[in-house]
N, C-alpha and C. Protein backbone atom coordinates (compact mmCIF):
# COMPACT_ATOMS: atom_id res chain seq x y z
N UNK A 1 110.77 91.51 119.01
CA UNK A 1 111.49 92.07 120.13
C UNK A 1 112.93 91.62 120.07
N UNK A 2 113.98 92.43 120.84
CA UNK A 2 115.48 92.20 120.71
C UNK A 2 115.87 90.79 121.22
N UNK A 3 116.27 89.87 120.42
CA UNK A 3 116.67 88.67 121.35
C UNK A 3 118.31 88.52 121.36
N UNK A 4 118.43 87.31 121.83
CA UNK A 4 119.90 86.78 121.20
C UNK A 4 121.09 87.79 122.49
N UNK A 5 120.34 88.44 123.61
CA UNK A 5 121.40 88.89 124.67
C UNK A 5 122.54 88.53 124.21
N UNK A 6 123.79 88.99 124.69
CA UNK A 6 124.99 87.72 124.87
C UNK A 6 125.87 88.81 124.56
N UNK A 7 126.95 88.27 126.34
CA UNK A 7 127.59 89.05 126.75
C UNK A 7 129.13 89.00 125.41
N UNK A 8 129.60 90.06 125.22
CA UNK A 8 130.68 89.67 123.97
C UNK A 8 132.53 89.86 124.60
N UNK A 9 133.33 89.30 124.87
CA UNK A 9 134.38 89.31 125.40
C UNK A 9 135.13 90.43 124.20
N UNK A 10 136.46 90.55 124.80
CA UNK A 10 137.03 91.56 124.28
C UNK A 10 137.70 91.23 122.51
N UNK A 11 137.86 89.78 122.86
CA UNK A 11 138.49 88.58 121.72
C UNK A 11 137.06 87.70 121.12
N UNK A 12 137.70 87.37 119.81
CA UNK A 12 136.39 86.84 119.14
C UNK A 12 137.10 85.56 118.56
N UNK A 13 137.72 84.83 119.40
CA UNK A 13 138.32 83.11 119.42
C UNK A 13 137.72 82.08 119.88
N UNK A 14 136.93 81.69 120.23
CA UNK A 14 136.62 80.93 121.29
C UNK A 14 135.06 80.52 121.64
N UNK A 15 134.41 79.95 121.75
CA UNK A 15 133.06 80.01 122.78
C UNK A 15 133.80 80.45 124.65
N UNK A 16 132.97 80.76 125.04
CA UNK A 16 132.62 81.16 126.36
C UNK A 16 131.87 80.09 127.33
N UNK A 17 132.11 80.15 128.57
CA UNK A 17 131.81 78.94 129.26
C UNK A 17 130.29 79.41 129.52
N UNK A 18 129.67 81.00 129.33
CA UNK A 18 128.48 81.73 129.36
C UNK A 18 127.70 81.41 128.35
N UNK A 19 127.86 80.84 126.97
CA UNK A 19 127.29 80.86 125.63
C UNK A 19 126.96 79.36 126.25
N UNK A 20 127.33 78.44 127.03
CA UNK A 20 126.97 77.46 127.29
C UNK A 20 125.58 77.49 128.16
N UNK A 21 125.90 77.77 129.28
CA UNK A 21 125.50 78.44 130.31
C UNK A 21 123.77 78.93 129.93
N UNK A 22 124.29 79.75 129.25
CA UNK A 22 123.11 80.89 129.03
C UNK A 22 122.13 80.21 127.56
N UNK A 23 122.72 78.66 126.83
CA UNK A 23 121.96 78.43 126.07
C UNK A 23 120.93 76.82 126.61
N UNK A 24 121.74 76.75 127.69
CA UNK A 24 120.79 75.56 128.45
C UNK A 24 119.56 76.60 129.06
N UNK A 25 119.62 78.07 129.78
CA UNK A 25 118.45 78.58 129.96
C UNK A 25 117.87 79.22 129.11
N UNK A 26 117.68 79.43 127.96
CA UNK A 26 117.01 80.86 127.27
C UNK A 26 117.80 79.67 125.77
N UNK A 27 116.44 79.79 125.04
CA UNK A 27 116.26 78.70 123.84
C UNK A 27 117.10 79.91 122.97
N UNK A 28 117.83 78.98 122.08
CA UNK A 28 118.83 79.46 121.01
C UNK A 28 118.36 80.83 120.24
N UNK A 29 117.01 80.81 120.02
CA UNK A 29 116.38 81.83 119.10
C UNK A 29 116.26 83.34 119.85
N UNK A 30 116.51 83.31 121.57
CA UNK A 30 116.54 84.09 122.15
C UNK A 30 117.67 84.50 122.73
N UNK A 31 118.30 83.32 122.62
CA UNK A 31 119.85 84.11 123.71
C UNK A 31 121.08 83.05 122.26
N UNK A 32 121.97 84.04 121.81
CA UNK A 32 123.10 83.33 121.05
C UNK A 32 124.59 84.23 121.60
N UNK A 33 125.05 83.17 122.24
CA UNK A 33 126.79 83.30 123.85
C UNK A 33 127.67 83.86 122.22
N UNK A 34 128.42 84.42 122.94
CA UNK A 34 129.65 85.17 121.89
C UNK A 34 130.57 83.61 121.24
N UNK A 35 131.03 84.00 120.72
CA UNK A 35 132.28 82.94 120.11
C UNK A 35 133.47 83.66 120.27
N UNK A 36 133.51 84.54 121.20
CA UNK A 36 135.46 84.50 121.54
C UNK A 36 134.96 84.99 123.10
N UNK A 37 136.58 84.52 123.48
CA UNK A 37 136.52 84.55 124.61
C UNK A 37 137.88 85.39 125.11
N UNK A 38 137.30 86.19 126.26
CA UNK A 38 138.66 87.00 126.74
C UNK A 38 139.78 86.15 127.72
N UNK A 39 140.59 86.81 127.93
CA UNK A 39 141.60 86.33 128.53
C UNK A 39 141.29 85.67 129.73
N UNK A 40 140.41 86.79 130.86
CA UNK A 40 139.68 85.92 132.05
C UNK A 40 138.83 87.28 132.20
N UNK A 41 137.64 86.42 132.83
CA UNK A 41 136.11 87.14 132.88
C UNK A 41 136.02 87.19 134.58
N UNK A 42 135.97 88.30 135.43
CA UNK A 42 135.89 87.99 136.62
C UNK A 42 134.08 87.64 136.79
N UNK A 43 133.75 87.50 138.48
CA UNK A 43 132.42 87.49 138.80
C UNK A 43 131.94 86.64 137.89
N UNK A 44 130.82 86.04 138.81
CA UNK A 44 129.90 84.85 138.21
C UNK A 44 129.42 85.00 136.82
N UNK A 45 129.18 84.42 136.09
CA UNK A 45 128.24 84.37 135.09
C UNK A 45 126.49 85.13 135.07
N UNK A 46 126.10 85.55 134.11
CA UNK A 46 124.72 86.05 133.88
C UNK A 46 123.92 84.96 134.10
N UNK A 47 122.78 84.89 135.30
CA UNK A 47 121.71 84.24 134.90
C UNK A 47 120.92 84.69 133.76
N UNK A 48 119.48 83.46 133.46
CA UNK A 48 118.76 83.73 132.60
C UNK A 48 118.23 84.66 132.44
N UNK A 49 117.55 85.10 134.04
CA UNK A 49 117.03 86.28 134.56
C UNK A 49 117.66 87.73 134.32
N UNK A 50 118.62 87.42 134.58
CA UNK A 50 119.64 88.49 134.35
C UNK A 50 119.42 89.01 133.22
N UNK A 51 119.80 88.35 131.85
CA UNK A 51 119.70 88.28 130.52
C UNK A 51 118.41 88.93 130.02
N UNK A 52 117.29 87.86 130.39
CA UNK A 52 115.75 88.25 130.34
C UNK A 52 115.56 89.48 130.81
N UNK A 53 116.01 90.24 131.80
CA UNK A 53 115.63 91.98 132.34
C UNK A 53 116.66 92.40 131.16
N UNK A 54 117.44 92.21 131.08
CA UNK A 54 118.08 93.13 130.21
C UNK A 54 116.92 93.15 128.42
N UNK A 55 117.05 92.27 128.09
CA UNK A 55 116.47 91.48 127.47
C UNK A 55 115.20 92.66 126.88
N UNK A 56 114.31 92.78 128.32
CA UNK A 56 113.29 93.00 128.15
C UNK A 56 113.47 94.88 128.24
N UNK A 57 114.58 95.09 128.88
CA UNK A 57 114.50 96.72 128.64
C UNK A 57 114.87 97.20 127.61
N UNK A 58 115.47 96.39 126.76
CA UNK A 58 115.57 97.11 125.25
C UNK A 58 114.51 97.06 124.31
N UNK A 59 113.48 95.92 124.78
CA UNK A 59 112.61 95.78 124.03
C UNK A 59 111.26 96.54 124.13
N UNK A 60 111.08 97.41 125.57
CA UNK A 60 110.12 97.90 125.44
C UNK A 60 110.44 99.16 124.62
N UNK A 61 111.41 99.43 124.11
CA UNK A 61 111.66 100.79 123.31
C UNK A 61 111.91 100.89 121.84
N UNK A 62 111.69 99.28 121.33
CA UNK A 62 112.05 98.90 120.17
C UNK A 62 110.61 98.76 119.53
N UNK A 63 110.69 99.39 117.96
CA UNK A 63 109.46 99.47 117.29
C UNK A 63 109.89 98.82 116.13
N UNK A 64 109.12 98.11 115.46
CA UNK A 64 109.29 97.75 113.87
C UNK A 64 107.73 98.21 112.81
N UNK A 65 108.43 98.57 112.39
CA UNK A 65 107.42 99.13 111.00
C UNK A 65 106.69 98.18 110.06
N UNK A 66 106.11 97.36 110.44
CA UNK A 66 105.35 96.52 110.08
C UNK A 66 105.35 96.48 108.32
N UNK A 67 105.41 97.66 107.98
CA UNK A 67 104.56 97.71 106.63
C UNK A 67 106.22 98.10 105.79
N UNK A 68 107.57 98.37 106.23
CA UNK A 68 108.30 98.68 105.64
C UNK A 68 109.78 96.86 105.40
N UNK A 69 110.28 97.18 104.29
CA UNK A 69 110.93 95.88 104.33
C UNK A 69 111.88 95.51 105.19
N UNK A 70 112.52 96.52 105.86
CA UNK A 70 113.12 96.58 107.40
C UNK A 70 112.91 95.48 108.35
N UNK A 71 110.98 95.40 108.12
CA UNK A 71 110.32 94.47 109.35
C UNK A 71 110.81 92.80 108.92
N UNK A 72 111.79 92.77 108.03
CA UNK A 72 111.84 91.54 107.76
C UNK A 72 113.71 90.71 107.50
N UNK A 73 114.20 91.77 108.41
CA UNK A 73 115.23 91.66 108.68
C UNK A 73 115.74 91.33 109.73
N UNK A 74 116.38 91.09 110.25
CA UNK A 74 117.52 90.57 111.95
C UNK A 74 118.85 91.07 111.79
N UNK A 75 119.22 91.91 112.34
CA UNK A 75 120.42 92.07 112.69
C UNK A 75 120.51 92.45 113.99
N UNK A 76 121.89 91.87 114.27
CA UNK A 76 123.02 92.03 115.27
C UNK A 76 123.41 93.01 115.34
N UNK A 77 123.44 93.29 116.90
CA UNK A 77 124.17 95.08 117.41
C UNK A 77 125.05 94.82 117.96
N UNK A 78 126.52 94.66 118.44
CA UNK A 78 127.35 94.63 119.29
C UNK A 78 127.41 96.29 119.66
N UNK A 79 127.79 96.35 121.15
CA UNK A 79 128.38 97.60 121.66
C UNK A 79 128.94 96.91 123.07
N UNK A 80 129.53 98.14 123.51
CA UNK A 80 130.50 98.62 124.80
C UNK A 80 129.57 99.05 126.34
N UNK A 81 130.05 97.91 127.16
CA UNK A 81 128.99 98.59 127.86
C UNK A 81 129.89 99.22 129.08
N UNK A 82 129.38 101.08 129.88
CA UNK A 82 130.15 101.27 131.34
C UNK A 82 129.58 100.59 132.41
N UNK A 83 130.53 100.76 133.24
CA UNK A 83 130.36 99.89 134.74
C UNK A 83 128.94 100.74 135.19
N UNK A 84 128.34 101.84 134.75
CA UNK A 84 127.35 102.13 135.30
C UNK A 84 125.69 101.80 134.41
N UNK A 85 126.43 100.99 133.39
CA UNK A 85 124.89 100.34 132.88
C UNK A 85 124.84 101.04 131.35
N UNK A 86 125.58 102.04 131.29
CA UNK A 86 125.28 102.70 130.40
C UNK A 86 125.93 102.13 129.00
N UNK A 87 125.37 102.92 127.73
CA UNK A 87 126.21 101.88 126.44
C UNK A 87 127.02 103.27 126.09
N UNK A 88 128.21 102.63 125.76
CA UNK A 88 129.63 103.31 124.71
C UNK A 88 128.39 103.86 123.19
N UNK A 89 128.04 104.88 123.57
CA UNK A 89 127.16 105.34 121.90
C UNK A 89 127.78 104.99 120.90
N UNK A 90 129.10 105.47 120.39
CA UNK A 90 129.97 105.16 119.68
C UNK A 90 130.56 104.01 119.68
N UNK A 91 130.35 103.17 120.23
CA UNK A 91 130.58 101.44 120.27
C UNK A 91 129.57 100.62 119.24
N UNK A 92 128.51 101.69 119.02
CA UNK A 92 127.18 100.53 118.29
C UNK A 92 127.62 100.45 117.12
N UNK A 93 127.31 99.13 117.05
CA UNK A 93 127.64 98.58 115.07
C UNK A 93 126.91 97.21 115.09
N UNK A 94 126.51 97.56 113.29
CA UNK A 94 125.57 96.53 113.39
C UNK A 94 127.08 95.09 112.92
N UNK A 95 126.89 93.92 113.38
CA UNK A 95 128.05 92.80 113.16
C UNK A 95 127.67 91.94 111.99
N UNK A 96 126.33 91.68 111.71
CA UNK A 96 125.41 91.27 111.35
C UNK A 96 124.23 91.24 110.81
N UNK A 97 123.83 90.62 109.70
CA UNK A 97 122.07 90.79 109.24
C UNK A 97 121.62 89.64 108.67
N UNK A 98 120.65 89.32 108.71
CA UNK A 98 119.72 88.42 107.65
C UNK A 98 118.59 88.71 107.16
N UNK A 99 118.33 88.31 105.96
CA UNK A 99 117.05 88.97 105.11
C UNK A 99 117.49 90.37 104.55
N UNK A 100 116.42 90.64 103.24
CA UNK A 100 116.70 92.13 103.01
C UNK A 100 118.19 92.10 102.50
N UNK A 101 118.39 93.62 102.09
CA UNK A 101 119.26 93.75 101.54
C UNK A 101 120.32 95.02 102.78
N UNK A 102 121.35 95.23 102.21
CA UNK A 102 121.85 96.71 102.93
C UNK A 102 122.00 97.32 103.30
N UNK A 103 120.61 97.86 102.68
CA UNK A 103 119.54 99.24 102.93
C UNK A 103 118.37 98.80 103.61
N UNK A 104 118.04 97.73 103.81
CA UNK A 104 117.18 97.06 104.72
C UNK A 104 117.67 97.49 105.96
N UNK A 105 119.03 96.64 106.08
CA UNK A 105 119.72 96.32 107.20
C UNK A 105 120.26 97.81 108.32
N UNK A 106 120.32 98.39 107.13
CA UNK A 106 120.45 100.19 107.57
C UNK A 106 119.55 100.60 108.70
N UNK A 107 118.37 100.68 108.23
CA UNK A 107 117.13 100.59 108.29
C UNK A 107 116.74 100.15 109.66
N UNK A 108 117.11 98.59 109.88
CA UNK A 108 116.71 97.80 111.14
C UNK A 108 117.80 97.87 111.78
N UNK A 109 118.80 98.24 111.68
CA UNK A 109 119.68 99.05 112.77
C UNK A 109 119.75 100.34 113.32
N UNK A 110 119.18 101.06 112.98
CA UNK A 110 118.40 102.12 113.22
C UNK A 110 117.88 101.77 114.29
N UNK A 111 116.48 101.35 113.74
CA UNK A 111 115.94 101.13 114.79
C UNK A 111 116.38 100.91 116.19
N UNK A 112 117.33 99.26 115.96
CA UNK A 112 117.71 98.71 117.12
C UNK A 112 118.25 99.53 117.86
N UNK A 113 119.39 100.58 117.17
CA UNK A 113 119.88 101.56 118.04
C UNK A 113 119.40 102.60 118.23
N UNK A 114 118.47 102.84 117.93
CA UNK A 114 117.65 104.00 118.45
C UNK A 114 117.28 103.18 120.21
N UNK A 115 116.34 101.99 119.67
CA UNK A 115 115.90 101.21 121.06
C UNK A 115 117.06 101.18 122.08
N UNK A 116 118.10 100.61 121.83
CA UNK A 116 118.87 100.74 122.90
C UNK A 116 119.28 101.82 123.67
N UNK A 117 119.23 103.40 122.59
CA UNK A 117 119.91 104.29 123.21
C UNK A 117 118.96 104.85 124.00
N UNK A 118 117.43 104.41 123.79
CA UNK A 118 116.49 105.52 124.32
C UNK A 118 116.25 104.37 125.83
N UNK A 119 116.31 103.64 125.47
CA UNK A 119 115.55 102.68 126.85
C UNK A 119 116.96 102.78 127.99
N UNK A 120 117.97 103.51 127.95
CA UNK A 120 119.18 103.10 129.13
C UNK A 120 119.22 104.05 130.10
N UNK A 121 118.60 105.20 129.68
CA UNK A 121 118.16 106.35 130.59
C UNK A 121 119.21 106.44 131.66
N UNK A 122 119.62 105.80 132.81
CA UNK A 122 120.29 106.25 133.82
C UNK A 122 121.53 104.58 133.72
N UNK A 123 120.78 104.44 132.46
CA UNK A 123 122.03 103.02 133.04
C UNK A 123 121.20 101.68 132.68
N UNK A 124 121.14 100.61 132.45
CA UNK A 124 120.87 99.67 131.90
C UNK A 124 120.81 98.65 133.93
N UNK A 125 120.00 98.13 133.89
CA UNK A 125 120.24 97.79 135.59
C UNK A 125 120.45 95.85 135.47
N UNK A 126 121.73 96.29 135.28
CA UNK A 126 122.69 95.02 135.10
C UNK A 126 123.50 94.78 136.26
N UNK A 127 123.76 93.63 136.94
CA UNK A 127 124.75 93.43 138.17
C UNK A 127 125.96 94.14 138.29
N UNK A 128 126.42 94.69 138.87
CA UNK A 128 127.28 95.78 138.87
C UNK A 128 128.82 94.70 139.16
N UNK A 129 128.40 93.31 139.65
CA UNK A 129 129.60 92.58 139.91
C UNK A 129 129.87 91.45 139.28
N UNK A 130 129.19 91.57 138.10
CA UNK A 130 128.94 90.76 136.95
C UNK A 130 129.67 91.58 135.53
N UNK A 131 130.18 92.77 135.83
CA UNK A 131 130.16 93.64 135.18
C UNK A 131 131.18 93.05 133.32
N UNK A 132 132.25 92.37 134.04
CA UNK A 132 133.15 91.93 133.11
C UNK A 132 132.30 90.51 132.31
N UNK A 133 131.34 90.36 132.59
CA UNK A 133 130.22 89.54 132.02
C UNK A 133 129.74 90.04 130.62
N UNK A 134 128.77 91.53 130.87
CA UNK A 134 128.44 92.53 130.21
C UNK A 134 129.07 93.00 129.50
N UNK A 135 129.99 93.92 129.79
CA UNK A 135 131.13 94.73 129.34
C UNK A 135 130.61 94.97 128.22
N UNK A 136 130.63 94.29 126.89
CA UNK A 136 130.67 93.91 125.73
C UNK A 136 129.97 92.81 125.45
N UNK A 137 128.81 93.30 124.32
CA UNK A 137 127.61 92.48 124.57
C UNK A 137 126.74 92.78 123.04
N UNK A 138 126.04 91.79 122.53
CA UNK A 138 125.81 91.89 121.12
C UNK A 138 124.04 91.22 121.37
N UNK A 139 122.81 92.25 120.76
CA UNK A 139 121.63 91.28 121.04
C UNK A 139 121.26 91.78 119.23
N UNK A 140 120.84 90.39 119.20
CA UNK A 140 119.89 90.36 118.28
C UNK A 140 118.10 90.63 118.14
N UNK A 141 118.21 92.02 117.18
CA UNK A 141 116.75 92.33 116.90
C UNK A 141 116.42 91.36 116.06
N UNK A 142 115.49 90.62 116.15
CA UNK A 142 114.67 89.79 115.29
C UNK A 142 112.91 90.10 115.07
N UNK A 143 112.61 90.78 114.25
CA UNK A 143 111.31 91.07 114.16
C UNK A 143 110.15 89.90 113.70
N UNK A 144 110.25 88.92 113.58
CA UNK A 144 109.59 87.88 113.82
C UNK A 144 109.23 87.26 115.45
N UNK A 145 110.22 87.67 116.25
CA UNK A 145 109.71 87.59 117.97
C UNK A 145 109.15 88.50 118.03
N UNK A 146 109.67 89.80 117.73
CA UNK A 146 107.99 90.85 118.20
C UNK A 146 106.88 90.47 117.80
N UNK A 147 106.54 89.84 116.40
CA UNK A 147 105.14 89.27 115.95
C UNK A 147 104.89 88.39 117.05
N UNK A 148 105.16 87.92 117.96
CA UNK A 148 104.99 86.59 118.51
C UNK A 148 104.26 87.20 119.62
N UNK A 149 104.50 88.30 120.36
CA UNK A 149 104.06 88.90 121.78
C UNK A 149 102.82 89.09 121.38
């Protein structure tokens, strides 16, 4: 299942006072905080909870192919998120992979973005005053946590 939430600022300098935050609740393998940080982030920080619903709505739409070499890859999705929940389509890119090769990684980004685009339906139901939290936000598919459920 998709782990590794984490909201991504506009700049990629920095840890975030959220990557802190968000790695004392939700163990490293599930939630990994951006490394840059924007200029200033209004509204509170994401709880765990917060994270975890989000968390969990991408994951009920995410499939891995057990039997193809895909299933043995992780990559990272960054995208764009609107104030109404919804994702920037054209924002998705994979940042990231491990395992596999390329064409693996092709493969398990696919997927991931298939999952994200199909599970947001009317909007992703994220705090609306948290928003500059979200904005920009990167989760990691790891198909070794779906084995785990």
């Amino acid at each position: 299942r998709p782990s590794n939430f984490k909201p991504t600022p506009a700049t990629k300098t920095a840890e975030t006072d959220l990557e802190d935050i968000l790695q004392e609740v939700m163990p490293s393998e599930i939630l990994e905080a951006s490394k840059a940080k924007p200029a200033k982030k209004s509204g509170p920080p994401l709880t765990g909870g917060e994270t975890d619903a989000f968390r969990n709505q991408v994951s009920n739409c995410w499939s891995v192919n057990v039997g193809s070499r895909a299933a043995n890859v992780t990559v990272t999705i960054a995208m764009e998120m609107q104030p109404d929940g919804k994702v920037v389509a054209s924002s998705l890119e994979m940042v990231g992979f491990e395992g596999g090769n390329q064409s693996d990684a092709n493969v398990a980004f696919q997927a991931g973005r298939r999952a994200i685009l199909r599970c947001q339906k009317d909007g992703y139901d994220l705090p609306k005053d948290k928003y500059d939290q979200w904005r920009n936000v990167e989760i990691k598919f790891d198909p070794s946590e779906m084995r785990k459920r």
